[in-house]
PDB file of N, CA and C in Angstrom:
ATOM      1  N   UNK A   1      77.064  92.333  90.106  1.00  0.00           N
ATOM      2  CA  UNK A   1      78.403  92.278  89.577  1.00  0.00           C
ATOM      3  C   UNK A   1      79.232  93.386  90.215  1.00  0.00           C
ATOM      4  N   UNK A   2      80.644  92.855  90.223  1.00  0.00           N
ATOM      5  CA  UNK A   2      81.371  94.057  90.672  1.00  0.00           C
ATOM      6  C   UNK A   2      81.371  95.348  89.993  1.00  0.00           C
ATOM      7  N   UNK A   3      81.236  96.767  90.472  1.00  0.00           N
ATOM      8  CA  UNK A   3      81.367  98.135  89.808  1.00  0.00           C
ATOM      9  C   UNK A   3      82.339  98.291  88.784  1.00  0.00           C
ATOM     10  N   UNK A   4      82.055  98.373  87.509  1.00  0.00           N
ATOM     11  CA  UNK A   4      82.879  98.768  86.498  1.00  0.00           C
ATOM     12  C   UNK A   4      82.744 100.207  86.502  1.00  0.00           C
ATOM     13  N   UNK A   5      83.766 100.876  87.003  1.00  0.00           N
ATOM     14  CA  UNK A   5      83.275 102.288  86.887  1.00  0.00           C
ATOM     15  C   UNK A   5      82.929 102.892  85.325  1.00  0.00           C
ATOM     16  N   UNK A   6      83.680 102.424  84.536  1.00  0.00           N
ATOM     17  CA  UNK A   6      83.776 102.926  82.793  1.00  0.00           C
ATOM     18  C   UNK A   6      82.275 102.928  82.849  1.00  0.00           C
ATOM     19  N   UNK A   7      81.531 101.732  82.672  1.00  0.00           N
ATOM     20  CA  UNK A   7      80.285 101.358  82.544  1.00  0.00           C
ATOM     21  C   UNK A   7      79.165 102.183  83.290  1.00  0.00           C
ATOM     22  N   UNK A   8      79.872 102.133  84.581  1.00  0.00           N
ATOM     23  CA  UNK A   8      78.821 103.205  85.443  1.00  0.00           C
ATOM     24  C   UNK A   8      78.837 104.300  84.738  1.00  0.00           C
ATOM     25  N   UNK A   9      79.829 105.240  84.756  1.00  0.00           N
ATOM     26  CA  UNK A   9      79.671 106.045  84.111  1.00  0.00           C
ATOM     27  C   UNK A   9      79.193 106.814  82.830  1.00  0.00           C
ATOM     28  N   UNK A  10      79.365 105.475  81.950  1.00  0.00           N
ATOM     29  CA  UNK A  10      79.195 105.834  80.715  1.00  0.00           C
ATOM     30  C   UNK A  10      76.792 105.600  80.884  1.00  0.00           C
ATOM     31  N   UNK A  11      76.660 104.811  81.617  1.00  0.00           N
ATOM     32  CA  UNK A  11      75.097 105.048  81.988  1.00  0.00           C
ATOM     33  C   UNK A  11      74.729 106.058  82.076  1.00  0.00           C
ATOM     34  N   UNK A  12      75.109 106.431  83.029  1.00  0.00           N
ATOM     35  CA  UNK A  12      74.507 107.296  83.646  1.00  0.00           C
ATOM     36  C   UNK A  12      74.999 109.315  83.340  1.00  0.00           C
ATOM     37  N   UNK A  13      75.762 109.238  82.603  1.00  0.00           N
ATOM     38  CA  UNK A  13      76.012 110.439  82.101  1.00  0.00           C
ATOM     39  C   UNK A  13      75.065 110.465  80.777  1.00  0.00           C
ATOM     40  N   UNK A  14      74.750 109.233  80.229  1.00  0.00           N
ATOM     41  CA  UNK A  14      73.036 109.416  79.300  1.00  0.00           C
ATOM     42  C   UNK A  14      72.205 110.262  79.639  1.00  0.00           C
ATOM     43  N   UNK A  15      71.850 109.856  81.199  1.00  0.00           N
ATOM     44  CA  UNK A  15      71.162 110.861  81.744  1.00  0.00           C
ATOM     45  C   UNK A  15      71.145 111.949  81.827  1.00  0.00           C
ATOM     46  N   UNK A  16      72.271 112.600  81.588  1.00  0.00           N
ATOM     47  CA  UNK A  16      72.547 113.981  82.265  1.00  0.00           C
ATOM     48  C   UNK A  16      71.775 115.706  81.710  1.00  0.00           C
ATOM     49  N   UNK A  17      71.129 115.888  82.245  1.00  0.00           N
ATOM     50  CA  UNK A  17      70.062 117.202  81.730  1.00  0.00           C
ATOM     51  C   UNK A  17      68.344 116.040  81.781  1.00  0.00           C
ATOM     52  N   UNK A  18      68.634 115.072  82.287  1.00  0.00           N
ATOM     53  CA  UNK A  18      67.053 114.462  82.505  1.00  0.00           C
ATOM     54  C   UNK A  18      66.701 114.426  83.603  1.00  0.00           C
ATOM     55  N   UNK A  19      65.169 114.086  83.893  1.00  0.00           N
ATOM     56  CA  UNK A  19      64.579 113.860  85.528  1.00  0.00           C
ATOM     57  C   UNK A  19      65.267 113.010  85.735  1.00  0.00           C
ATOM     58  N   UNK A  20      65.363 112.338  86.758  1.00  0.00           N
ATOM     59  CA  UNK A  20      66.043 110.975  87.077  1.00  0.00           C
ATOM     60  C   UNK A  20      64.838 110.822  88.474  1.00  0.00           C
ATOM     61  N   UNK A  21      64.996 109.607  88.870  1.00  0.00           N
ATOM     62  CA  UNK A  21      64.406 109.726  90.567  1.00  0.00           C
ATOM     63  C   UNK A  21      65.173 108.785  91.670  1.00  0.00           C
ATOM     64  N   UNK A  22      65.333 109.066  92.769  1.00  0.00           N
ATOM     65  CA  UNK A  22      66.730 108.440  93.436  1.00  0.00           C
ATOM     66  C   UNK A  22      65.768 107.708  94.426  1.00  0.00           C
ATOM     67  N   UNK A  23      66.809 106.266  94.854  1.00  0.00           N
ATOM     68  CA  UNK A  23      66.333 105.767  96.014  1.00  0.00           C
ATOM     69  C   UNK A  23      67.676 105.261  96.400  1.00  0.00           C
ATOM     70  N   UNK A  24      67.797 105.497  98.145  1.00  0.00           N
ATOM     71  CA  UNK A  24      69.091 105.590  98.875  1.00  0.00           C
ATOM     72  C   UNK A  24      68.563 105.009 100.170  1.00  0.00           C
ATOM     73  N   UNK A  25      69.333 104.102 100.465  1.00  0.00           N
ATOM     74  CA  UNK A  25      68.830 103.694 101.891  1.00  0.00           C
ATOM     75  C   UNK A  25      70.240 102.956 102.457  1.00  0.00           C
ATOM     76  N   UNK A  26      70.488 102.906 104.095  1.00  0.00           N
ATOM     77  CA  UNK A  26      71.454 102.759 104.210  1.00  0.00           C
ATOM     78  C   UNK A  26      70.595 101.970 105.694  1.00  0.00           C
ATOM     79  N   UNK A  27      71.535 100.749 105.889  1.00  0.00           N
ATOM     80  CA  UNK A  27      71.074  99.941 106.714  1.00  0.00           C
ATOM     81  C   UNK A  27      72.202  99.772 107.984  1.00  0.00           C
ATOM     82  N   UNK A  28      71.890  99.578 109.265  1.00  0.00           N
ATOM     83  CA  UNK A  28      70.651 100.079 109.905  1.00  0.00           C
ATOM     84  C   UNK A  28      70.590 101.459 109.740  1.00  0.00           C
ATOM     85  N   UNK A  29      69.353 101.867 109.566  1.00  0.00           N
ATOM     86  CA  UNK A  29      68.885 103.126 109.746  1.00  0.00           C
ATOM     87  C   UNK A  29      68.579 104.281 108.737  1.00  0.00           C
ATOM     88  N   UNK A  30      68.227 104.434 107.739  1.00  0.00           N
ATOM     89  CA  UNK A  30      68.465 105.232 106.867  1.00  0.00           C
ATOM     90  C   UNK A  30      67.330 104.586 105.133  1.00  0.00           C
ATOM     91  N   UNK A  31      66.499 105.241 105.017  1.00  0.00           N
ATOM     92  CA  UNK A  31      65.690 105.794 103.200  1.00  0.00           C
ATOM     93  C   UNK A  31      65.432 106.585 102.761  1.00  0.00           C
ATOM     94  N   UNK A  32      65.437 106.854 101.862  1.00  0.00           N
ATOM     95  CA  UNK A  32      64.605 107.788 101.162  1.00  0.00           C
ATOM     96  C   UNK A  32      64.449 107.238  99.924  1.00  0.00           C
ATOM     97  N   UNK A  33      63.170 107.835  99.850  1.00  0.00           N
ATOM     98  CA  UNK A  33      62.784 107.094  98.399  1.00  0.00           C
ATOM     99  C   UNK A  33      61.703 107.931  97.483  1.00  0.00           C
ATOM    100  N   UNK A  34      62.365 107.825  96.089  1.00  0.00           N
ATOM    101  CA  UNK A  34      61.463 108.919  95.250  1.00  0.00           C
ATOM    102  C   UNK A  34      61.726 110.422  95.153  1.00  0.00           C
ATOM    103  N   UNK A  35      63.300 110.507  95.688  1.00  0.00           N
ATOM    104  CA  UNK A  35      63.541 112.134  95.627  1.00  0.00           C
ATOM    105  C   UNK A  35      63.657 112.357  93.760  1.00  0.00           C
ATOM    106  N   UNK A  36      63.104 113.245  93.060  1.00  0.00           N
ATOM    107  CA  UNK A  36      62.952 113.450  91.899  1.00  0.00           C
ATOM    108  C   UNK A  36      64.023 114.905  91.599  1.00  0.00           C
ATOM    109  N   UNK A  37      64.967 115.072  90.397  1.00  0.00           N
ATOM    110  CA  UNK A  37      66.079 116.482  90.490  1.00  0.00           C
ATOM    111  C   UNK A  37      66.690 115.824  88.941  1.00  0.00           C
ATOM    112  N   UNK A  38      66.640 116.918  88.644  1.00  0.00           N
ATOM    113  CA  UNK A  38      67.288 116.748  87.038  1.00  0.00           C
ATOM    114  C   UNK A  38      69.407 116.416  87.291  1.00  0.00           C
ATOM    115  N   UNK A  39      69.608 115.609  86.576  1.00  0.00           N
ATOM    116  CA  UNK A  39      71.146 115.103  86.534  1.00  0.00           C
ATOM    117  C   UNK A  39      72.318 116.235  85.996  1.00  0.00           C
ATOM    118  N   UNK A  40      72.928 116.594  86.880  1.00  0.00           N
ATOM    119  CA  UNK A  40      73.814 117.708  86.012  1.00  0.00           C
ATOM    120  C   UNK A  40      74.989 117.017  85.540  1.00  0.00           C
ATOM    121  N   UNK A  41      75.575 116.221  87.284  1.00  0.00           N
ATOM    122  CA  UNK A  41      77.117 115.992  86.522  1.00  0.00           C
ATOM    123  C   UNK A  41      77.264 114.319  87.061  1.00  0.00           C
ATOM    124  N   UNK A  42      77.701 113.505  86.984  1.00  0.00           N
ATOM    125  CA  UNK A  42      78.161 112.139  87.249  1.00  0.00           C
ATOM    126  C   UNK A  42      79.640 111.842  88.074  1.00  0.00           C
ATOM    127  N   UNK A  43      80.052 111.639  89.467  1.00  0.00           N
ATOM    128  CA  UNK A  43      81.626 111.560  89.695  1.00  0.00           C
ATOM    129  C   UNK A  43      81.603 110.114  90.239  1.00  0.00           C
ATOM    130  N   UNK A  44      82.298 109.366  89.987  1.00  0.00           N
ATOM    131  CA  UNK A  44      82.718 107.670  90.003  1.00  0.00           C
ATOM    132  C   UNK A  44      84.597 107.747  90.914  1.00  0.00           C
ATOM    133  N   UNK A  45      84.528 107.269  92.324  1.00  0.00           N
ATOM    134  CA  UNK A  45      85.870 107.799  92.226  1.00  0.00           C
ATOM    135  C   UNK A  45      86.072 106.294  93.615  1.00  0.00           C
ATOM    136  N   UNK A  46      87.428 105.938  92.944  1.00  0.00           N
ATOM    137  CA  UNK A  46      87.775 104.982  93.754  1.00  0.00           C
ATOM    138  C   UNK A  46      88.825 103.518  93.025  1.00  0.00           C
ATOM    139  N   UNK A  47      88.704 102.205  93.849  1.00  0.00           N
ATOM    140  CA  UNK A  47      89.018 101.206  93.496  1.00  0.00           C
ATOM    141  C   UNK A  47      88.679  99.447  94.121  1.00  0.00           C
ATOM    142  N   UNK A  48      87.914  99.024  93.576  1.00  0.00           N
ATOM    143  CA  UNK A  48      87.044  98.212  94.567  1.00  0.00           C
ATOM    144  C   UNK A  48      86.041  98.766  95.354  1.00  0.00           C
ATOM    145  N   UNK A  49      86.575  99.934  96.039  1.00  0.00           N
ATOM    146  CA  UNK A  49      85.483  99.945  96.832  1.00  0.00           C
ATOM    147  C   UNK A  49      85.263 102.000  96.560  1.00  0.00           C
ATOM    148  N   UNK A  50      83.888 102.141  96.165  1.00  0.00           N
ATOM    149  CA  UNK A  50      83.529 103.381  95.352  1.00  0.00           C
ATOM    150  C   UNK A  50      82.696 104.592  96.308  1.00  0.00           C
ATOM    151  N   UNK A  51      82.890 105.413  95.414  1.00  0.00           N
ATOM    152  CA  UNK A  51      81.779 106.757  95.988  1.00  0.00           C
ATOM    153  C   UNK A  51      81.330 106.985  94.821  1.00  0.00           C
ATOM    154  N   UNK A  52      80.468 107.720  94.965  1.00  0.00           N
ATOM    155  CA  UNK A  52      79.538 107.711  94.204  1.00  0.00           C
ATOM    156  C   UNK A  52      78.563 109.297  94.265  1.00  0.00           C
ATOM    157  N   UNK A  53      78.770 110.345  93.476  1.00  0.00           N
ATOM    158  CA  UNK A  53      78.602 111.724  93.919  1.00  0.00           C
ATOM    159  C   UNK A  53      77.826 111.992  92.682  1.00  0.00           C
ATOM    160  N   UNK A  54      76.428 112.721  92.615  1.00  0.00           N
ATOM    161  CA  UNK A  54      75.810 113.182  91.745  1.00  0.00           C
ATOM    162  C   UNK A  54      75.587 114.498  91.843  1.00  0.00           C
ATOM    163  N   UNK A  55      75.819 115.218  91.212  1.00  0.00           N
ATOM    164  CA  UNK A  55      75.281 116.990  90.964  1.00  0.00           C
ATOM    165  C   UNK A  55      74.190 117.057  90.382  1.00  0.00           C
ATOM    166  N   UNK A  56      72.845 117.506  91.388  1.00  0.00           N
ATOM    167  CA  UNK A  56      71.931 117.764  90.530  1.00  0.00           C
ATOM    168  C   UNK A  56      71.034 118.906  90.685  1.00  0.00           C
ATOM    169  N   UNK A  57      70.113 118.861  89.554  1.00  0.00           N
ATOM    170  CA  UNK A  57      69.448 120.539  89.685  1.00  0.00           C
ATOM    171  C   UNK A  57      70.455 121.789  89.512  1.00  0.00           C
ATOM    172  N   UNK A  58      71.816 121.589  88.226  1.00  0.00           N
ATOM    173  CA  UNK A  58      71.893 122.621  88.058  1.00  0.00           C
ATOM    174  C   UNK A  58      73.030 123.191  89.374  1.00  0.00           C
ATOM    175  N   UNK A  59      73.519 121.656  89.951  1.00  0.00           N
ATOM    176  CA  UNK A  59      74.516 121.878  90.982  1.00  0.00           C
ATOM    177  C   UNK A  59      73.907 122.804  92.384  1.00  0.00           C
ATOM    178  N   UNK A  60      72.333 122.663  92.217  1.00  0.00           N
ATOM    179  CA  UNK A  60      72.023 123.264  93.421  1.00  0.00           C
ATOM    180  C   UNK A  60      71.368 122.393  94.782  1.00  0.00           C
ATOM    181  N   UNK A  61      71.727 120.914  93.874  1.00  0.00           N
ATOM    182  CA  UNK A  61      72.050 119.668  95.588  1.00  0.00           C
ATOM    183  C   UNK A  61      73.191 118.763  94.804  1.00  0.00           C
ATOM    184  N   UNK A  62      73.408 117.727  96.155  1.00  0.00           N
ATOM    185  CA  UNK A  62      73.621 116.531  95.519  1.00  0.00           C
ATOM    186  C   UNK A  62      73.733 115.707  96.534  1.00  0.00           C
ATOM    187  N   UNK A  63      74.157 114.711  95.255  1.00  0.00           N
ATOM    188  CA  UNK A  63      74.100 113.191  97.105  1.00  0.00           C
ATOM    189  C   UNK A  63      75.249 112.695  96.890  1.00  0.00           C
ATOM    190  N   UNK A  64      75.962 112.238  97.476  1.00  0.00           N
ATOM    191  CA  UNK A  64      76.926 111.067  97.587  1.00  0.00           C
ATOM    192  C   UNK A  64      77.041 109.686  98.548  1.00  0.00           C
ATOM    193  N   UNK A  65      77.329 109.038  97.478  1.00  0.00           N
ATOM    194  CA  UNK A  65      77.447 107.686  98.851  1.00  0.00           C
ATOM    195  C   UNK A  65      78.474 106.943  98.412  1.00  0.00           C
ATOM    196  N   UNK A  66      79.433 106.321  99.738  1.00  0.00           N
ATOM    197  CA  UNK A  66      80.787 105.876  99.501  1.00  0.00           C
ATOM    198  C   UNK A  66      80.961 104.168 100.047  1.00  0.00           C
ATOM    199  N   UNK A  67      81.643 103.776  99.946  1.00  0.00           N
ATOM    200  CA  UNK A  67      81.464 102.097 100.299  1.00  0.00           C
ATOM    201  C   UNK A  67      81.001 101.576  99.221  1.00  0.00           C
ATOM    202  N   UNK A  68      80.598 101.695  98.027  1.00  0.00           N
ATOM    203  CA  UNK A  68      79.892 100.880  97.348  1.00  0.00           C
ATOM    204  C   UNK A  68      81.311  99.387  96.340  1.00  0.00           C
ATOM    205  N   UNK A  69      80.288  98.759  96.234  1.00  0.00           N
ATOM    206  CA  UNK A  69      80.878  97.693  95.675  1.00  0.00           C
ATOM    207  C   UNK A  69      80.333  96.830  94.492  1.00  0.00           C
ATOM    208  N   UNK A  70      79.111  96.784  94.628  1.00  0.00           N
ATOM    209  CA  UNK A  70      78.277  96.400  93.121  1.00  0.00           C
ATOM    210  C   UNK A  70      77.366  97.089  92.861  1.00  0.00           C
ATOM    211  N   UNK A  71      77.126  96.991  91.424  1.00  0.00           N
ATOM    212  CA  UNK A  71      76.062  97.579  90.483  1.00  0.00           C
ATOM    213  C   UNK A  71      75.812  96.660  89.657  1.00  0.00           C
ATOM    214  N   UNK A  72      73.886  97.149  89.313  1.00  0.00           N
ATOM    215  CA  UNK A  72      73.611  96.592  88.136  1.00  0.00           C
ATOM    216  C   UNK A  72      72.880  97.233  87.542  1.00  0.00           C
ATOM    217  N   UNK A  73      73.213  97.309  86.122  1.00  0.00           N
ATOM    218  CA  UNK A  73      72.498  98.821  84.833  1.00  0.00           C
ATOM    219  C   UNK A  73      71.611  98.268  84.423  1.00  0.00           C
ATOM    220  N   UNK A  74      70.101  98.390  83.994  1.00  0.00           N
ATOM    221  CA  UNK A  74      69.836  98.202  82.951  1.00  0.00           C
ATOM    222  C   UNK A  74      69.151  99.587  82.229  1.00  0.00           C
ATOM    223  N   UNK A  75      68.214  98.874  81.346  1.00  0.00           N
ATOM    224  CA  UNK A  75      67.493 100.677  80.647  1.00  0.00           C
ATOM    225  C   UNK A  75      66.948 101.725  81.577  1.00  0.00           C
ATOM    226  N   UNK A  76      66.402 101.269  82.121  1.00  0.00           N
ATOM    227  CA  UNK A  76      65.850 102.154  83.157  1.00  0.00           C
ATOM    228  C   UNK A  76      66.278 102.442  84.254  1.00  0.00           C
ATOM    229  N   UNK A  77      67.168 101.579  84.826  1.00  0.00           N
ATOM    230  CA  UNK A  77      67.731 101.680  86.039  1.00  0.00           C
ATOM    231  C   UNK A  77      69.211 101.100  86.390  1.00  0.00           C
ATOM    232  N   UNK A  78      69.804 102.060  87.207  1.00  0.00           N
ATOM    233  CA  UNK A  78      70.741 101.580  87.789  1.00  0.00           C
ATOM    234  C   UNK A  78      70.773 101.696  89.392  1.00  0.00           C
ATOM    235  N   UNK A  79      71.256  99.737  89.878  1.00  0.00           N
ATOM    236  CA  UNK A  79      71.674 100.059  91.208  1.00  0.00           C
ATOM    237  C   UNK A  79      72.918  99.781  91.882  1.00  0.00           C
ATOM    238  N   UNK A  80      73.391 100.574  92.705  1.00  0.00           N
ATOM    239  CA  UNK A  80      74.463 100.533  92.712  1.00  0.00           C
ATOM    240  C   UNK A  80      75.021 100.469  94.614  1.00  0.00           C
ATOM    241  N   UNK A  81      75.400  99.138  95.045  1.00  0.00           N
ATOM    242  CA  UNK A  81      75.151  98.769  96.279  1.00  0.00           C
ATOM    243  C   UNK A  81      76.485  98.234  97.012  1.00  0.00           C
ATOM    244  N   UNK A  82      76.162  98.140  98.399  1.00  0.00           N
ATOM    245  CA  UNK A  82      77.576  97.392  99.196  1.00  0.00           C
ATOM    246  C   UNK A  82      76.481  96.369 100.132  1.00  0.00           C
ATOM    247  N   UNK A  83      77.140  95.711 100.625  1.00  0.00           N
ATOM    248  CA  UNK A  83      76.901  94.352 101.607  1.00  0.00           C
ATOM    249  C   UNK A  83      77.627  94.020 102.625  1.00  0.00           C
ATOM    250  N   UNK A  84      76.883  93.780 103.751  1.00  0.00           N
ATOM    251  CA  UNK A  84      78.311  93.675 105.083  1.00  0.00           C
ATOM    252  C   UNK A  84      78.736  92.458 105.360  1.00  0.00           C
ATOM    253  N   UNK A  85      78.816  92.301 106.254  1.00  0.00           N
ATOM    254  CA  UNK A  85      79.928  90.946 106.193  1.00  0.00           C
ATOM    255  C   UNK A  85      79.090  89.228 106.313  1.00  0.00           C
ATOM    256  N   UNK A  86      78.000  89.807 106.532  1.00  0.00           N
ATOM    257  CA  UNK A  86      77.000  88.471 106.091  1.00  0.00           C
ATOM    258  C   UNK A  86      76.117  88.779 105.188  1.00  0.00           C
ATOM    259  N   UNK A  87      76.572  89.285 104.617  1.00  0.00           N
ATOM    260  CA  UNK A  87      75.626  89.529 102.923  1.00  0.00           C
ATOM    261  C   UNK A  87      74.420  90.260 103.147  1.00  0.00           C
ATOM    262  N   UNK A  88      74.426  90.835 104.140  1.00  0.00           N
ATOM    263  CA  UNK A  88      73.075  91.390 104.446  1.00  0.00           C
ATOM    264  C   UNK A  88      73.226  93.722 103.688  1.00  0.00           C
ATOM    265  N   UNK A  89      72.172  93.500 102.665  1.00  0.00           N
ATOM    266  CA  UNK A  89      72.603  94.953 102.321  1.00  0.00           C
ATOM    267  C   UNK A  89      72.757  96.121 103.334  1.00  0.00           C
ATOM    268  N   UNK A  90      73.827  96.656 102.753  1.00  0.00           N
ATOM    269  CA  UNK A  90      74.620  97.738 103.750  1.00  0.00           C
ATOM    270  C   UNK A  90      74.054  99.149 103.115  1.00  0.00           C
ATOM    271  N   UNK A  91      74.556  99.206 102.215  1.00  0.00           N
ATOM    272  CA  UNK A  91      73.672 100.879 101.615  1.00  0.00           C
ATOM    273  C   UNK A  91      73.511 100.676 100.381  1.00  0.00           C
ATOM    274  N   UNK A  92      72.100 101.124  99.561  1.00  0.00           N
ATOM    275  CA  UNK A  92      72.578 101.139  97.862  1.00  0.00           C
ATOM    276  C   UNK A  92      71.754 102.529  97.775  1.00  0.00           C
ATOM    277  N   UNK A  93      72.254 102.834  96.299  1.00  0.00           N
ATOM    278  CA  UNK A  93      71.550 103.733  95.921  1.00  0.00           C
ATOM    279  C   UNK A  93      70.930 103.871  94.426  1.00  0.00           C
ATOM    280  N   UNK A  94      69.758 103.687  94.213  1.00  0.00           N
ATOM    281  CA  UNK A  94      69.328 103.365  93.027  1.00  0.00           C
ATOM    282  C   UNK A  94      68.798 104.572  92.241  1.00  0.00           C
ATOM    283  N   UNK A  95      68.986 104.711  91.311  1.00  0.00           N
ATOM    284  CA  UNK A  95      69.042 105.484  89.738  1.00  0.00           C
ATOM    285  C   UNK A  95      68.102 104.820  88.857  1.00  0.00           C
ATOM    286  N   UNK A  96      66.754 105.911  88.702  1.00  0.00           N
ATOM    287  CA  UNK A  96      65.925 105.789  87.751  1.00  0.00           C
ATOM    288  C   UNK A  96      65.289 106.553  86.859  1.00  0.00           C
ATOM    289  N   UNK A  97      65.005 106.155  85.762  1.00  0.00           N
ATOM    290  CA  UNK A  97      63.850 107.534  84.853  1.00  0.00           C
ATOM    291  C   UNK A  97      62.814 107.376  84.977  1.00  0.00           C
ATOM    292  N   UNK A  98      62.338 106.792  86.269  1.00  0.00           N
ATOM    293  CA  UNK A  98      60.221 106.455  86.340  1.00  0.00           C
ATOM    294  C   UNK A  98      60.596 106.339  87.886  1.00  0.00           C
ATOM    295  N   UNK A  99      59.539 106.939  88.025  1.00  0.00           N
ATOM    296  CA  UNK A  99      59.558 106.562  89.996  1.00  0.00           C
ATOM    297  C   UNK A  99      59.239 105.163  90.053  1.00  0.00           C
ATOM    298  N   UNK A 100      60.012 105.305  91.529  1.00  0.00           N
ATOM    299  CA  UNK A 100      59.916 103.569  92.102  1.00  0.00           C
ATOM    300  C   UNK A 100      58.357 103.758  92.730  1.00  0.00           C
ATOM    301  N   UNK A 101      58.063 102.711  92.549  1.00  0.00           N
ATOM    302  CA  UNK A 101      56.300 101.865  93.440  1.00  0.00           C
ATOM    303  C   UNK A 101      56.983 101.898  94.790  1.00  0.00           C
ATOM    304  N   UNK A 102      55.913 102.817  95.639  1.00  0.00           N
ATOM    305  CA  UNK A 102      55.919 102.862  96.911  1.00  0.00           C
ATOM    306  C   UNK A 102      55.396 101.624  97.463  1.00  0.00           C
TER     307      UNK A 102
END
């Protein structure tokens, strides 16, 4: 579904002072998967098309990723992704409280 930012936000600031564990991959070229850092702050900034900036550990990293265009929440997870011009995924970055299966 398209990014409701209200919604994003209101997720994922649940989190905030918990482990979380991130997976980010950006196509061509680019994963990581399973980086683990407690949630400090949540920033949602855009229109249609989003960034997406997390403070974590106490503001001593963070990640951001911009282009995005859909998300989907549920309890455990949120992902939150873009697609290029043949539907083929472009970058997402997924939000969890349990590590992802390698």
């Amino acid at each position: 579904m398209p990014i409701n930012s209200e919604a994003l936000l209101e997720k994922l600031r649940q989190w905030i002072g918990r482990k979380i564990y991130l997976h980010h991959e950006v196509n061509p070229g680019g994963y990581f998967r399973n980086g683990k850092a407690t949630l400090f702050d949540v920033h949602v900034k855009g229109d249609q098309i989003y960034r997406v900036y997390l403070e974590l550990d106490q503001q001593q990293s963070i990640i951001q990723v911009d282009g995005l265009t859909h998300m989907m929440l549920s309890e455990e997870l949120v992902v939150i992704s873009s697609f290029d011009h043949v539907d083929r995924l472009a970058r997402t970055l997924e939000i969890s409280t349990s590590p992802f299966s390698i």
